[in-house]
N, C-alpha and C. Protein backbone atom coordinates (compact mmCIF):
# COMPACT_ATOMS: atom_id res chain seq x y z
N UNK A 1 -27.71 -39.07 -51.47
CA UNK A 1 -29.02 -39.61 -51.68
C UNK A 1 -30.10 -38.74 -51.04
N UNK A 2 -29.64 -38.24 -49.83
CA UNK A 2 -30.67 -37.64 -49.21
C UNK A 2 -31.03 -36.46 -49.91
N UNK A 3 -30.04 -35.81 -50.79
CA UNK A 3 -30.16 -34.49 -51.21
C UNK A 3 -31.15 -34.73 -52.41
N UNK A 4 -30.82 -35.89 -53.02
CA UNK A 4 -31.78 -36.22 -54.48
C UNK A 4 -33.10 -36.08 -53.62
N UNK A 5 -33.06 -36.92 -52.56
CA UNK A 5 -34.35 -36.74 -52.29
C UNK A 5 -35.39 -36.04 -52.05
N UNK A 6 -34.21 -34.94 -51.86
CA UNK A 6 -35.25 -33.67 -51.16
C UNK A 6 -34.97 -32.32 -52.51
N UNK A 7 -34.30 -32.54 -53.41
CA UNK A 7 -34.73 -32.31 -54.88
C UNK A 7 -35.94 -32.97 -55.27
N UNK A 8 -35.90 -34.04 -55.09
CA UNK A 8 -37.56 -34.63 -56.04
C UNK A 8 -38.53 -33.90 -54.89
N UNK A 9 -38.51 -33.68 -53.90
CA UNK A 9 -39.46 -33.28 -53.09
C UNK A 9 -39.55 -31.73 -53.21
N UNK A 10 -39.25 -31.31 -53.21
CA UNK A 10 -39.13 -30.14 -54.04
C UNK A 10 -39.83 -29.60 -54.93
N UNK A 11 -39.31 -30.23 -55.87
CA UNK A 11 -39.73 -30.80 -57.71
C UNK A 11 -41.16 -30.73 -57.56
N UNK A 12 -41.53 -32.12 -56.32
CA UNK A 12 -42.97 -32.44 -56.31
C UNK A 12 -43.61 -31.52 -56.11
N UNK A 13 -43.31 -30.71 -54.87
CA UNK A 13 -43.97 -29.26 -54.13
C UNK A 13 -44.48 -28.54 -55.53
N UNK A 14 -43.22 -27.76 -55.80
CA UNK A 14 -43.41 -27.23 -57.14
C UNK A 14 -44.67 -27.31 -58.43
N UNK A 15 -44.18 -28.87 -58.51
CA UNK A 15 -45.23 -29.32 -59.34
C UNK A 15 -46.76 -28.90 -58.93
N UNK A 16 -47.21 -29.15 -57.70
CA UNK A 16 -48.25 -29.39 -57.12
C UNK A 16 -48.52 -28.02 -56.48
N UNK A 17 -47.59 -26.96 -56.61
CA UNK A 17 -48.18 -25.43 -56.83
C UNK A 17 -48.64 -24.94 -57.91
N UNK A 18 -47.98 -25.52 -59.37
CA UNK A 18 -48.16 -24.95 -60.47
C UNK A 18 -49.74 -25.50 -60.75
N UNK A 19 -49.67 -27.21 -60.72
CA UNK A 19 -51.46 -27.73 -60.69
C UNK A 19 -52.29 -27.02 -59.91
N UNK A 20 -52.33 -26.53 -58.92
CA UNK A 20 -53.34 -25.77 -58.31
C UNK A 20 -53.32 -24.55 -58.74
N UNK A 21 -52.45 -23.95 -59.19
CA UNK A 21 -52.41 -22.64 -60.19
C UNK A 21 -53.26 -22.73 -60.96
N UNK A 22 -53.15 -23.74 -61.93
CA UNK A 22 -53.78 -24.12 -62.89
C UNK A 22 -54.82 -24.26 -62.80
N UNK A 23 -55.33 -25.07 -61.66
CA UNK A 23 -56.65 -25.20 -61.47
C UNK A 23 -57.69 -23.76 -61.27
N UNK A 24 -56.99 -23.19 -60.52
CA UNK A 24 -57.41 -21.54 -59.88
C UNK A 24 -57.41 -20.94 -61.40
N UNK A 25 -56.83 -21.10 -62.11
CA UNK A 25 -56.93 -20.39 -63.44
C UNK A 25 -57.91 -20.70 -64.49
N UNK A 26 -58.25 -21.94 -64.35
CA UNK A 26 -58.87 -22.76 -64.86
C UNK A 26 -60.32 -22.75 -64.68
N UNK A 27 -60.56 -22.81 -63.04
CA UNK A 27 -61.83 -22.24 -62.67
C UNK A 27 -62.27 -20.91 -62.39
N UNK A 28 -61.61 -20.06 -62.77
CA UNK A 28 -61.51 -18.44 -63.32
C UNK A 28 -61.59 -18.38 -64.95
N UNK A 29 -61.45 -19.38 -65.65
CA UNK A 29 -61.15 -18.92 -66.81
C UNK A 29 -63.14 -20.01 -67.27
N UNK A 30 -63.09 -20.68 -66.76
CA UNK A 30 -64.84 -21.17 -66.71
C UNK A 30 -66.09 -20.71 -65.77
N UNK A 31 -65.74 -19.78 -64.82
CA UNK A 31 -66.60 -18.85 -64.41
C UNK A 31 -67.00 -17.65 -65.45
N UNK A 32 -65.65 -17.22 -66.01
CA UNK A 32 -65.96 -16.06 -66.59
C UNK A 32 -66.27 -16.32 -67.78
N UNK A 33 -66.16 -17.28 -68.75
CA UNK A 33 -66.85 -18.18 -69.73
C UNK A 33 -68.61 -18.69 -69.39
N UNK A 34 -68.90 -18.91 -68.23
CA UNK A 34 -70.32 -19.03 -68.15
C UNK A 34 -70.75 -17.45 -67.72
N UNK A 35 -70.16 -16.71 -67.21
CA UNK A 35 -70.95 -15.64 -67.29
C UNK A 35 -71.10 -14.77 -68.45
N UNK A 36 -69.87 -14.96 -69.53
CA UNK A 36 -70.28 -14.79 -70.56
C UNK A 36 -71.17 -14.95 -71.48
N UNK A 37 -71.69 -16.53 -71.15
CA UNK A 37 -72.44 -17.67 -72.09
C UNK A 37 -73.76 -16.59 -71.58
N UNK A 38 -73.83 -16.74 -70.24
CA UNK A 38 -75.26 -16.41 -69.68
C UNK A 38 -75.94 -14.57 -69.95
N UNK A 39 -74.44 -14.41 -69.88
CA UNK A 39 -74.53 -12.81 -70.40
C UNK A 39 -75.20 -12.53 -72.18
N UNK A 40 -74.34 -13.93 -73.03
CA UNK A 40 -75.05 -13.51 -74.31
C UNK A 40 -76.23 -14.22 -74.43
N UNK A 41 -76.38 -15.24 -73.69
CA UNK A 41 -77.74 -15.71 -73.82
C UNK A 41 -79.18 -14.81 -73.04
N UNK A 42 -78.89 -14.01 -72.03
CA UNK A 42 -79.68 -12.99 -71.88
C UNK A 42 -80.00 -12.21 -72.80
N UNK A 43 -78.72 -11.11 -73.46
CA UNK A 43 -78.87 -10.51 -74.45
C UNK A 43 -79.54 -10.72 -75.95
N UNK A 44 -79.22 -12.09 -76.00
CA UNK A 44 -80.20 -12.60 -76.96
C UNK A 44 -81.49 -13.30 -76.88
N UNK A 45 -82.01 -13.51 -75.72
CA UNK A 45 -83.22 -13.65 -75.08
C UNK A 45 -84.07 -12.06 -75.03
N UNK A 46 -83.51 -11.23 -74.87
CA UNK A 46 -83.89 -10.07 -74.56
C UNK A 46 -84.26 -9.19 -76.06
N UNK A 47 -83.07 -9.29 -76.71
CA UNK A 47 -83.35 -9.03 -78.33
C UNK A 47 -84.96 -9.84 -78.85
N UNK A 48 -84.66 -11.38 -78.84
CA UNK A 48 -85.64 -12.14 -79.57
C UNK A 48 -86.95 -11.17 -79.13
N UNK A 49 -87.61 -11.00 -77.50
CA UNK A 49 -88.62 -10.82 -77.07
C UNK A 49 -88.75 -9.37 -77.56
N UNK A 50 -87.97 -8.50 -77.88
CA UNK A 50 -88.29 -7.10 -78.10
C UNK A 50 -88.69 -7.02 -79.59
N UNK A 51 -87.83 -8.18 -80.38
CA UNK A 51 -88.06 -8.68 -81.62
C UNK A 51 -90.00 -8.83 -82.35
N UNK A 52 -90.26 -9.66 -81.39
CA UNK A 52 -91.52 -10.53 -81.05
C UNK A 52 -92.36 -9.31 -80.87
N UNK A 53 -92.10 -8.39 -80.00
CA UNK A 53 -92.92 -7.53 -79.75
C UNK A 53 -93.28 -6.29 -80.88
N UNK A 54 -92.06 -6.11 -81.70
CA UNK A 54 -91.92 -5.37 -82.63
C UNK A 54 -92.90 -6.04 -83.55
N UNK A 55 -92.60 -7.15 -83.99
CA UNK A 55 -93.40 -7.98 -85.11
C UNK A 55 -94.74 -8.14 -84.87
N UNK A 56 -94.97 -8.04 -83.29
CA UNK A 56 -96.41 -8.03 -83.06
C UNK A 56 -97.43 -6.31 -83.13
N UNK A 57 -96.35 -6.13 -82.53
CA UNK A 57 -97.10 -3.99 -82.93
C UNK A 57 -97.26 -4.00 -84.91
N UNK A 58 -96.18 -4.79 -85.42
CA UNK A 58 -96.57 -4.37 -86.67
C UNK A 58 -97.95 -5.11 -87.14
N UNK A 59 -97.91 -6.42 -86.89
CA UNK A 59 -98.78 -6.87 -87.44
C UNK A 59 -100.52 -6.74 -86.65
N UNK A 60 -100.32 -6.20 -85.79
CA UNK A 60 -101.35 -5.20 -85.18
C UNK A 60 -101.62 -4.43 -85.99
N UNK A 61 -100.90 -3.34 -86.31
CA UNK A 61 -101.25 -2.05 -86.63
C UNK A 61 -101.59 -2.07 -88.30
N UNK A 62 -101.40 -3.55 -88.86
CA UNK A 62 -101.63 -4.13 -90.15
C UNK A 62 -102.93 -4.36 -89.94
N UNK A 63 -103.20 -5.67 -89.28
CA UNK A 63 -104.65 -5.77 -88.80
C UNK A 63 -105.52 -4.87 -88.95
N UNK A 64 -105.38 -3.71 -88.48
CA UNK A 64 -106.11 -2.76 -88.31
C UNK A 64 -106.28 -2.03 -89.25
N UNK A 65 -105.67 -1.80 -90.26
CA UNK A 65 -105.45 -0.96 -91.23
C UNK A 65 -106.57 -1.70 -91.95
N UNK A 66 -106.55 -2.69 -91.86
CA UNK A 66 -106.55 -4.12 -93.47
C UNK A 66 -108.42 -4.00 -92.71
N UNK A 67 -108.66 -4.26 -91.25
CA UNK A 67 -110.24 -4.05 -90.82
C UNK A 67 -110.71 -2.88 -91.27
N UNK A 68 -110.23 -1.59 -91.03
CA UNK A 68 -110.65 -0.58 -90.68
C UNK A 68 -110.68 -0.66 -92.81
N UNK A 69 -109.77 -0.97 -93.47
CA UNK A 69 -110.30 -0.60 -94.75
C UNK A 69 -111.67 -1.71 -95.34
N UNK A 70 -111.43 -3.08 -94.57
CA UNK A 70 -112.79 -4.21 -95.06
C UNK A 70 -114.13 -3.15 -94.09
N UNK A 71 -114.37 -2.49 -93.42
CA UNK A 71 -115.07 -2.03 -93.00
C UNK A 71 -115.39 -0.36 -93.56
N UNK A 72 -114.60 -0.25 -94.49
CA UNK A 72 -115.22 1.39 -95.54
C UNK A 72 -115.70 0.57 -96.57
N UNK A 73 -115.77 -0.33 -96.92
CA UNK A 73 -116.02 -1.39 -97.91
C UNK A 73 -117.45 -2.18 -97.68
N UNK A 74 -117.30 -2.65 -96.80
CA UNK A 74 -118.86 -3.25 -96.18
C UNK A 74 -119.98 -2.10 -95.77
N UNK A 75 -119.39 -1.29 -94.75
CA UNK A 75 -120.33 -0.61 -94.06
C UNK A 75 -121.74 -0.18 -95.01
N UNK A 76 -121.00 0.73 -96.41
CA UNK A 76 -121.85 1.14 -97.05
C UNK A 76 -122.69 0.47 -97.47
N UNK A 77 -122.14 -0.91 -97.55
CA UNK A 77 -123.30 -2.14 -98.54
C UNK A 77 -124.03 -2.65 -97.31
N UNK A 78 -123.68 -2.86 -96.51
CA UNK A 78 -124.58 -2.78 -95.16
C UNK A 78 -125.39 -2.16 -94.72
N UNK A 79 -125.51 -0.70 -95.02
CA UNK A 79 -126.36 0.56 -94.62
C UNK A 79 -127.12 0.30 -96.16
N UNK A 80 -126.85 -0.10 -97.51
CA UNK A 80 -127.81 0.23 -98.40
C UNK A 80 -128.36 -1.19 -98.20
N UNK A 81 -128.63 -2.49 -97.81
CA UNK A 81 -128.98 -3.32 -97.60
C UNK A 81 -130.13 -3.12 -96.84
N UNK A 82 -129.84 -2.38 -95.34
CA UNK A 82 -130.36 -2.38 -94.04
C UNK A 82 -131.81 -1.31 -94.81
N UNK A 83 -131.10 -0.52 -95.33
CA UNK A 83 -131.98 0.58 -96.38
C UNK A 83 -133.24 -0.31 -97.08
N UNK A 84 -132.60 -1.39 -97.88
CA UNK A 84 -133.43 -1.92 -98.86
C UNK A 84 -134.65 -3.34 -97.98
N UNK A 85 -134.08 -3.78 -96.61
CA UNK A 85 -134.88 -4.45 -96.06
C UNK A 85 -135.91 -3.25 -95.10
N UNK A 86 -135.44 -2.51 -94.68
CA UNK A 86 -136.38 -1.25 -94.30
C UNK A 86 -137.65 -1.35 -95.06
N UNK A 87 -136.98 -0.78 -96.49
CA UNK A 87 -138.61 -0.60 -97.53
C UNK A 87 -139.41 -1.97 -97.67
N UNK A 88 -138.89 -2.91 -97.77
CA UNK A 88 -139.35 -4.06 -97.83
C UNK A 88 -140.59 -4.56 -96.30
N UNK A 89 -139.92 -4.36 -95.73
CA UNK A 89 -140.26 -4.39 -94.33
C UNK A 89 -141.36 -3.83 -94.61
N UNK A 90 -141.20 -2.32 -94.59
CA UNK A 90 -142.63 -1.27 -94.86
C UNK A 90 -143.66 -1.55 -95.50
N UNK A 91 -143.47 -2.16 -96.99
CA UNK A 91 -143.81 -2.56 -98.20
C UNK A 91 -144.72 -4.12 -97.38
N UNK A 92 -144.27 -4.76 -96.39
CA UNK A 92 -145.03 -6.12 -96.25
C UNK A 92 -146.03 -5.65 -95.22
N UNK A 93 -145.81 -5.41 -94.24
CA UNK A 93 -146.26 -4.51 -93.39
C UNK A 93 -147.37 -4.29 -94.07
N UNK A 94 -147.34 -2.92 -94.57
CA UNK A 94 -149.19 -2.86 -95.35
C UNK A 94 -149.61 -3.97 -95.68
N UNK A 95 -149.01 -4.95 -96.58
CA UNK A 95 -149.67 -6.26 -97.40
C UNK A 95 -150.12 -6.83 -95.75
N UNK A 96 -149.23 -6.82 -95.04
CA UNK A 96 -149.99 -8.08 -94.19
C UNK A 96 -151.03 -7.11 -92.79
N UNK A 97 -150.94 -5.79 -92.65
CA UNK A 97 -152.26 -5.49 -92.02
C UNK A 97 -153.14 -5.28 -93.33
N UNK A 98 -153.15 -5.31 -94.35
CA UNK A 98 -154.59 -5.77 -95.15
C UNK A 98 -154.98 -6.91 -95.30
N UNK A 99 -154.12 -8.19 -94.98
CA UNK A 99 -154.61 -9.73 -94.88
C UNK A 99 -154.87 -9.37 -93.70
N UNK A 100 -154.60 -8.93 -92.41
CA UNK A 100 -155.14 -9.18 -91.29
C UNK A 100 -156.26 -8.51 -91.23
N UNK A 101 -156.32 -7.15 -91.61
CA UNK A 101 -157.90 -6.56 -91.75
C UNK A 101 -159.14 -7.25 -92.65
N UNK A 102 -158.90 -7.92 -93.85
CA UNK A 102 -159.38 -8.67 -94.74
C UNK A 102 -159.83 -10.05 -93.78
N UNK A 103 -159.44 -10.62 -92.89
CA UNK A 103 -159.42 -11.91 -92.11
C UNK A 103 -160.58 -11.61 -90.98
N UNK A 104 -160.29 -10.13 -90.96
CA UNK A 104 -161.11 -9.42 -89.85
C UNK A 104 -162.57 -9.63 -90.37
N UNK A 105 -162.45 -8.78 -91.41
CA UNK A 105 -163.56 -8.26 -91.76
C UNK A 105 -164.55 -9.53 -92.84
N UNK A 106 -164.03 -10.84 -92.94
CA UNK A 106 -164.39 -11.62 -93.81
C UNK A 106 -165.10 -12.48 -92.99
């Protein structure tokens, strides 16, 4: 009897090396699983933002293209405008120092 007994005790030992094995393996095998996780979730944090940045230089350098061409487009009609209120300008100008000289002289 005594010998069974110290077979199951044994047995138990045994047992209760292999569970803590397990465990040690276990929490080795979920360390290196979150540093994985955290490893691809960096990497793909890091992608997205370089992503973002790419998409933003382009659509910058779109912007600019798309202004810089609405502005060969305007400018000129702007300068012949600025042109045509000039003469106008000039053109009232006399009319109204001859009402003011006329106001003068009346």
């Amino acid at each position: 009897m005594l010998e069974a007994f110290k077979t199951v005790m044994d047995k138990e030992q045994e047992a209760n090396k292999i569970v803590r094995e397990a465990q040690v393996k276990a929490e080795k095998i979920m360390n290196e699983a979150k540093e994985k996780a955290e490893d691809a979730y960096r990497k793909t944090y890091e992608q997205t933002v370089a992503e973002a940045k790419r998409k933003s230089m382009e659509l910058r350098k779109r912007a600019e293209a798309d202004a810089e061409r609405e502005a060969k487009i305007f400018l000129p009609q702007a300068e012949k405008q600025a042109r045509e209120t000039r003469k106008e300008a000039a053109k009232k100008f006399g009319e109204a120092v001859n009402t003011v000289l006329n106001e003068i002289l009346s």
